[in-house]
C-alpha atoms as a PDB file:
ATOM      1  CA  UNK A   1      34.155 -44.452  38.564  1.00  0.00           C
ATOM      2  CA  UNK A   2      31.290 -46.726  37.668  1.00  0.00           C
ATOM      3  CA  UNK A   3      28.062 -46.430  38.255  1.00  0.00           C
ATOM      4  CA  UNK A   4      24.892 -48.718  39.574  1.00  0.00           C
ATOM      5  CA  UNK A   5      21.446 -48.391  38.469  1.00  0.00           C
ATOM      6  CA  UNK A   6      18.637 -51.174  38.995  1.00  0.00           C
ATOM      7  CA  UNK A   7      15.173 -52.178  37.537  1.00  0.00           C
ATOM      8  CA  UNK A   8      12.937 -52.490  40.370  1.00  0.00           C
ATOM      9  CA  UNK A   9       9.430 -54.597  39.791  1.00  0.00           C
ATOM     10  CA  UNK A  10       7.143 -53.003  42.358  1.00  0.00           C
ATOM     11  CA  UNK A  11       3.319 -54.747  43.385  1.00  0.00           C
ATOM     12  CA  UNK A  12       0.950 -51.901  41.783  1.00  0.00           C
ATOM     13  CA  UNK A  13      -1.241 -52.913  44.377  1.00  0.00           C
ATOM     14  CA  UNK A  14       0.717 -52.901  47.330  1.00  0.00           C
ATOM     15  CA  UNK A  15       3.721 -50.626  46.156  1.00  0.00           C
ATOM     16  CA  UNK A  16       6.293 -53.262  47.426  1.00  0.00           C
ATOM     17  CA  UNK A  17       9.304 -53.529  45.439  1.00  0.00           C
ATOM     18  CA  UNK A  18       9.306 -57.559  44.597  1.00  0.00           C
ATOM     19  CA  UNK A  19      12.523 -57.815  42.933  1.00  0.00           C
ATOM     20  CA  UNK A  20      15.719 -55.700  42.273  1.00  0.00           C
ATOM     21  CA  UNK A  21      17.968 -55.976  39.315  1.00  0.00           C
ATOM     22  CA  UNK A  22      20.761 -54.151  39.297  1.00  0.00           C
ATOM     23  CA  UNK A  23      22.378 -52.601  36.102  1.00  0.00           C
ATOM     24  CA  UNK A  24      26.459 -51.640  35.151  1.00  0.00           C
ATOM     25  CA  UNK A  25      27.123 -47.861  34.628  1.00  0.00           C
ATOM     26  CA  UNK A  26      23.147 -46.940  35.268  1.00  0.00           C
ATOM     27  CA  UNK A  27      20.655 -47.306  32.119  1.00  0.00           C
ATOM     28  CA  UNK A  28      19.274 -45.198  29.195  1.00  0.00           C
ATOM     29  CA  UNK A  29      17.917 -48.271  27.354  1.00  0.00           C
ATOM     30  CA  UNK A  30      13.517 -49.259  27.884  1.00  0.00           C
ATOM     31  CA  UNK A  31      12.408 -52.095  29.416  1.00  0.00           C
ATOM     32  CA  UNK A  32      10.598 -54.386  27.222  1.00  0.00           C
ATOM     33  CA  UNK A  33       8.551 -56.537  29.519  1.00  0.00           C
ATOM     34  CA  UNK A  34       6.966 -60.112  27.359  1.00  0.00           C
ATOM     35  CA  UNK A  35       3.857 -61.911  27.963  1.00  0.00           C
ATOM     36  CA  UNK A  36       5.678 -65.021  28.453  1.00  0.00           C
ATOM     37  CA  UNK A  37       7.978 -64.213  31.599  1.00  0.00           C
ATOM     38  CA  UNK A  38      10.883 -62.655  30.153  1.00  0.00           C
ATOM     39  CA  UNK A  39      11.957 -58.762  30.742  1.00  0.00           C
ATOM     40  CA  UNK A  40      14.506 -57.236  27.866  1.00  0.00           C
ATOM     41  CA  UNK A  41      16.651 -54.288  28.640  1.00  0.00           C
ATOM     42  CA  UNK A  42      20.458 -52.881  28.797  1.00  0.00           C
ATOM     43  CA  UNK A  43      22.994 -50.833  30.618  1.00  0.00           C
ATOM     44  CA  UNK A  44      25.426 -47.649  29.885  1.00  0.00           C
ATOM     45  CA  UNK A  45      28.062 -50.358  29.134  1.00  0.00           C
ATOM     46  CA  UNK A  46      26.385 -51.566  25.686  1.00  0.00           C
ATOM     47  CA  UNK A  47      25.362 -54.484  27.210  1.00  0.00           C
ATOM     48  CA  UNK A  48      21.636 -56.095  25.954  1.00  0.00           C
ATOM     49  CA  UNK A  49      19.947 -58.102  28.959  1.00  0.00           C
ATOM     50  CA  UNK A  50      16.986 -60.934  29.477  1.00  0.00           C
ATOM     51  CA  UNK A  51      15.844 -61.555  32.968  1.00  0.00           C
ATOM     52  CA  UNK A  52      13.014 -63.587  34.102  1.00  0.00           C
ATOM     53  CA  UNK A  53      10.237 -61.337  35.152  1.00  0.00           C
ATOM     54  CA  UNK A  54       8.799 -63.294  38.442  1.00  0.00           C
ATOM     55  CA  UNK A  55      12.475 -62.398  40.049  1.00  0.00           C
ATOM     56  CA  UNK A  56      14.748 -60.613  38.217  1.00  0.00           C
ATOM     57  CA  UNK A  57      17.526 -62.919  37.668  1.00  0.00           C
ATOM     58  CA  UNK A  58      19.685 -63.079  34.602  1.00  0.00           C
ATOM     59  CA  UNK A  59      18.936 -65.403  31.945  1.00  0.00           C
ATOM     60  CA  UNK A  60      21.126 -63.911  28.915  1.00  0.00           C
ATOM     61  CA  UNK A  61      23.256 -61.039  28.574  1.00  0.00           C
ATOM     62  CA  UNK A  62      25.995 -60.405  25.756  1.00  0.00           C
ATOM     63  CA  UNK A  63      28.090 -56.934  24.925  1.00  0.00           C
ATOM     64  CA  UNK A  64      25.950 -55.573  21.506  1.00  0.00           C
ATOM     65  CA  UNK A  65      27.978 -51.952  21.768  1.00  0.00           C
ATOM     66  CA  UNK A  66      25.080 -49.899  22.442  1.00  0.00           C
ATOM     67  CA  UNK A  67      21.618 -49.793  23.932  1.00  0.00           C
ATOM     68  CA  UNK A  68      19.849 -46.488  23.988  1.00  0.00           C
ATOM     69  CA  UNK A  69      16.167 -46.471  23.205  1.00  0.00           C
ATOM     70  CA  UNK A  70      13.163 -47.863  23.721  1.00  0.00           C
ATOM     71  CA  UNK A  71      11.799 -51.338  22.587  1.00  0.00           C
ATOM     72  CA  UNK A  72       8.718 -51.221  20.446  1.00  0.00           C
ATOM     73  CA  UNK A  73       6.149 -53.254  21.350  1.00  0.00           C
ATOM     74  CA  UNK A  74       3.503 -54.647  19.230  1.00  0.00           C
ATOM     75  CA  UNK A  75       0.581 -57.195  20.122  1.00  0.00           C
ATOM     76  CA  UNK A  76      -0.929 -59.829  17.419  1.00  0.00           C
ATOM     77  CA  UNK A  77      -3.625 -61.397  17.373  1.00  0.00           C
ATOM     78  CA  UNK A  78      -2.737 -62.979  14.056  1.00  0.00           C
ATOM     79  CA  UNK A  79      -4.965 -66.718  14.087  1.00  0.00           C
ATOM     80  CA  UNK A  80      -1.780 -67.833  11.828  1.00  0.00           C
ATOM     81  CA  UNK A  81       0.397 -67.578  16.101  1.00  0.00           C
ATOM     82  CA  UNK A  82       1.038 -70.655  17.843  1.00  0.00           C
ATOM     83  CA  UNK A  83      -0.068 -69.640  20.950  1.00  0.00           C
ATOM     84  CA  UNK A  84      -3.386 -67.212  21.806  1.00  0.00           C
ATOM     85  CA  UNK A  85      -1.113 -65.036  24.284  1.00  0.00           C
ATOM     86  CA  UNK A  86      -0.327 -61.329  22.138  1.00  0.00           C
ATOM     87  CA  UNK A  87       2.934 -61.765  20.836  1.00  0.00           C
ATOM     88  CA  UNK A  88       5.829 -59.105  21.214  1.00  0.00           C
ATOM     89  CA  UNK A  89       8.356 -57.787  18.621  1.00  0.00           C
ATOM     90  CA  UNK A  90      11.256 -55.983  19.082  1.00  0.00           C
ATOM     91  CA  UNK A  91      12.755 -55.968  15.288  1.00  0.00           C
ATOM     92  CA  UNK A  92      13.918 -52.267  14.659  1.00  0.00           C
ATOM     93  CA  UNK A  93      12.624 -50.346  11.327  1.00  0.00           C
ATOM     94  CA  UNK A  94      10.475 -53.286  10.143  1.00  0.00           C
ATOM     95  CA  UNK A  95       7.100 -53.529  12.003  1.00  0.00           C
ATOM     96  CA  UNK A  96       4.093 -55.737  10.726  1.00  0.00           C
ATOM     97  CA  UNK A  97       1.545 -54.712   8.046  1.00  0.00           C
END
């Protein structure tokens, strides 16, 4: 028997869901949502996902083995950045000085 589960972006002002993404064999892995449109997360199947945050659709996925915990997120300000938006990292045991 497989399961569903689904990431659901709801208005925080309104409390309408805007988009629904659903998710093989429910979750356990964080959402890691970027600055720049894109939402990380994965599913109970060991699969690692990108989807576009303004609607929820799909833009990568690929079978890693395993996703279980949360991203960690960390904002720069570092001048040395292209861009002036925060910047987010999701490299595991390394995280900036």
């Amino acid at each position: 028997m497989t399961s569903k589960g689904s990431i659901r972006a709801i208005d925080y002002q309104t409390g309408q869901i805007r988009w629904n993404h659903e998710i093989n064999n429910g979750g356990g892995a964080g959402v890691l949502t970027t600055d720049s449109g894109v939402t990380f997360t994965g599913d109970g199947s060991g699969n690692a996902s990108r989807c576009a945050t303004s609607d929820g659709s799909t833009l990568w996925h690929a079978a890693i083995g395993g996703v279980s915990n949360s991203p960690i997120t960390v904002e720069s300000t570092d001048a040395s950045t292209s861009s002036s938006a925060p910047a987010a990292s999701c490299t595991p045991g390394k995280l900036p000085s």
